[in-house]
Protein backbone atom coordinates (compact mmCIF):
# COMPACT_ATOMS: atom_id res chain seq x y z
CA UNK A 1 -17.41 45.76 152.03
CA UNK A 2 -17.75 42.01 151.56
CA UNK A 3 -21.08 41.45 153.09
CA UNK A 4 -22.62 43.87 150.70
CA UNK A 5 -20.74 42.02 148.19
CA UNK A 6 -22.71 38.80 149.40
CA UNK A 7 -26.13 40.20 148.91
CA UNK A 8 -25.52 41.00 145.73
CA UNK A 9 -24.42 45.11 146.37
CA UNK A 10 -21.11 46.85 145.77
CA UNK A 11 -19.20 49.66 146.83
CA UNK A 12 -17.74 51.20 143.85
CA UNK A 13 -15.35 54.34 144.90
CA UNK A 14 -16.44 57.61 144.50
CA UNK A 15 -14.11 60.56 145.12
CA UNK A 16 -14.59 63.13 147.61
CA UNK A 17 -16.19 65.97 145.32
CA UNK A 18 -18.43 63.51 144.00
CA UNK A 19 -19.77 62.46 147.02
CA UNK A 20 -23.83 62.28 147.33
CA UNK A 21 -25.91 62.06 150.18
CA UNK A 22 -26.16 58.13 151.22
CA UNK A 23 -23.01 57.80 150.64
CA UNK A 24 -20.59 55.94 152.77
CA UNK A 25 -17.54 57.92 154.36
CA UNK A 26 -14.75 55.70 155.75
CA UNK A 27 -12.32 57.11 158.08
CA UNK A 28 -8.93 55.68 159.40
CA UNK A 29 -7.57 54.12 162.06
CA UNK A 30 -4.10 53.07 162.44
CA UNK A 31 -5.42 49.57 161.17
CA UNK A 32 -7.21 50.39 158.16
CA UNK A 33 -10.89 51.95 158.58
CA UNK A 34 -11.97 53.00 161.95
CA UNK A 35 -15.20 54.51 161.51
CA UNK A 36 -18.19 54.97 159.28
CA UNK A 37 -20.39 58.16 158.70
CA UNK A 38 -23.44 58.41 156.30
CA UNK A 39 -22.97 61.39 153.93
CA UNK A 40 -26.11 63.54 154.63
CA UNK A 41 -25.45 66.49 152.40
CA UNK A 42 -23.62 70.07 153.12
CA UNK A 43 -20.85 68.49 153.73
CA UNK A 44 -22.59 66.84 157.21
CA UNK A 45 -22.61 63.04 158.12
CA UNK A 46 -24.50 61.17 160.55
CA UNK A 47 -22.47 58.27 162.67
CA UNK A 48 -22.05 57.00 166.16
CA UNK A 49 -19.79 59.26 167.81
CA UNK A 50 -19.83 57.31 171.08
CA UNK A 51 -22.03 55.85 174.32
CA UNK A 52 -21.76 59.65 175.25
CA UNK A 53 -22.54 61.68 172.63
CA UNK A 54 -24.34 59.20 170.66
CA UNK A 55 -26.05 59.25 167.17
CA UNK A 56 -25.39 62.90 165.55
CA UNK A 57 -23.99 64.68 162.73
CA UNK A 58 -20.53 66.14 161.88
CA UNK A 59 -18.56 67.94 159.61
CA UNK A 60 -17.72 65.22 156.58
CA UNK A 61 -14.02 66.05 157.45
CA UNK A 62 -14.31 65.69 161.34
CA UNK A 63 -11.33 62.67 160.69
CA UNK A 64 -9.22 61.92 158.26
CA UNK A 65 -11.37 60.29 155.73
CA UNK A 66 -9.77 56.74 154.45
CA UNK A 67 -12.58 56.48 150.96
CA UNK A 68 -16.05 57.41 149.78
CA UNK A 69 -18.03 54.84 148.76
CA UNK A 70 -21.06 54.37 146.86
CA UNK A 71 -23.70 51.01 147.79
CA UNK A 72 -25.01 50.01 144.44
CA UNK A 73 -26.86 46.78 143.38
């Protein structure tokens, strides 16, 4: 989150019932975060599944979600 932090945005947490379309769904990895969906609503989020499948959507749950965050300036 520290190049939104350099343009002047943050990412304040938001818990998972609060979530609101826009925001950002991270998902681990054995690392940290992994992955990064969009939160489009009906508990749906658009991300970049792979060179195969693509841009699409997915159940917000599809992995096991790491934080919800919320892009603010």
């Amino acid at each position: 989150m520290k190049i939104f932090q350099h343009f002047g945005y943050f990412g304040p947490a938001v818990s998972r019932g609060n979530k609101q379309p826009g925001d950002l769904i991270c998902y681990n990895a054995i690392n940290g975060i992994g992955h990064v969906g969009i939160y489009i609503g009906n508990n749906r989020v658009i991300h970049a599944g792979s060179t195969a499948t693509g841009i699409h959507t997915s159940v917000a749950n599809y992995r096991s979600v790491n934080c919800v965050r919320r892009i603010v300036r």
